[in-house]
Protein backbone atom coordinates (compact mmCIF):
# COMPACT_ATOMS: atom_id res chain seq x y z
CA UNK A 1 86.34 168.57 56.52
CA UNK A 2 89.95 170.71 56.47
CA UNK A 3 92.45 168.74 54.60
CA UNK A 4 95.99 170.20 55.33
CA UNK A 5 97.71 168.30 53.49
CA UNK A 6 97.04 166.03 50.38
CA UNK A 7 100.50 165.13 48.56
CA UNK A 8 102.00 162.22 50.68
CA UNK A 9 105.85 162.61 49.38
CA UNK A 10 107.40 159.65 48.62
CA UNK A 11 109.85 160.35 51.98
CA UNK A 12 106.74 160.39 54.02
CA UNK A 13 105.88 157.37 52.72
CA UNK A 14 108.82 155.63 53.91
CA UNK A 15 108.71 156.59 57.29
CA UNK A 16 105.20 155.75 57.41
CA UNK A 17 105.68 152.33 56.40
CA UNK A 18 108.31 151.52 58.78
CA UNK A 19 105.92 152.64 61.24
CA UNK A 20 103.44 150.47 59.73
CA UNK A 21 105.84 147.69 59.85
CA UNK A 22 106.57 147.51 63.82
CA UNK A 23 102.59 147.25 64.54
CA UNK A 24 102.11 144.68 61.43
CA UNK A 25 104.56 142.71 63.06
CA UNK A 26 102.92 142.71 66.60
CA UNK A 27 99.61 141.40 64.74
CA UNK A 28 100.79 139.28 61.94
CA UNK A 29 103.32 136.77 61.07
CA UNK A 30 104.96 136.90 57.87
CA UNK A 31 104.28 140.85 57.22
CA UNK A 32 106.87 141.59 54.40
CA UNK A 33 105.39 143.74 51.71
CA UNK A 34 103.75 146.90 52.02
CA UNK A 35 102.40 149.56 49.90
CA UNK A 36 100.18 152.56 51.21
CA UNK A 37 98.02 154.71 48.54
CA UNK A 38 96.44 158.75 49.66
CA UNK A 39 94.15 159.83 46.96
CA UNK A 40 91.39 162.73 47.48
CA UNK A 41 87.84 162.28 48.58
CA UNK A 42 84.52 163.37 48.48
CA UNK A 43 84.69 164.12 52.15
CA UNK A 44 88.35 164.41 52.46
CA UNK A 45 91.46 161.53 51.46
CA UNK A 46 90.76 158.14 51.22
CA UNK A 47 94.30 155.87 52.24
CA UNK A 48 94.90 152.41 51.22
CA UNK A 49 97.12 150.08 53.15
CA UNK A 50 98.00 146.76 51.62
CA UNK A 51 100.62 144.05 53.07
CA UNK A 52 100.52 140.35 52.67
CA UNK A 53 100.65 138.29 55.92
CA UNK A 54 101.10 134.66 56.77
CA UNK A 55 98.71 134.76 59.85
CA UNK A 56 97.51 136.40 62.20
CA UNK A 57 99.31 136.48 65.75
CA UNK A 58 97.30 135.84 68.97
CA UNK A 59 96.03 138.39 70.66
CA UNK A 60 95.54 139.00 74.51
CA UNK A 61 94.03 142.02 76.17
CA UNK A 62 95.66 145.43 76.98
CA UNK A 63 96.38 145.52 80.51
């Protein structure tokens, strides 16, 4: 596996979390905190995601 890319700048971060934070909110109730983690792999980067919820939303299929 090609990694391009394996700094994840703290500006990258940012937006990447407030895109994390409209589709948290879709799925979750209660979605406040959020922290996101890129180390390197064996095979590539591995990427943590972390955010506390209240619940989870219901769900109804796509149309």
């Amino acid at each position: 596996m090609i990694v391009d890319k394996v700094v994840f700048t703290d500006g990258e971060k940012e937006l990447f979390i407030e895109d994390l934070k409209t589709v948290c909110k879709e799925y979750f109730e209660g979605a406040e905190k959020y922290a996101v983690d890129v180390v390197s792999a064996a095979n590539g980067l591995s990427v943590c995601i972390v955010f506390d919820a209240v619940r989870v939303r219901n769900f109804r299929k796509a149309r």
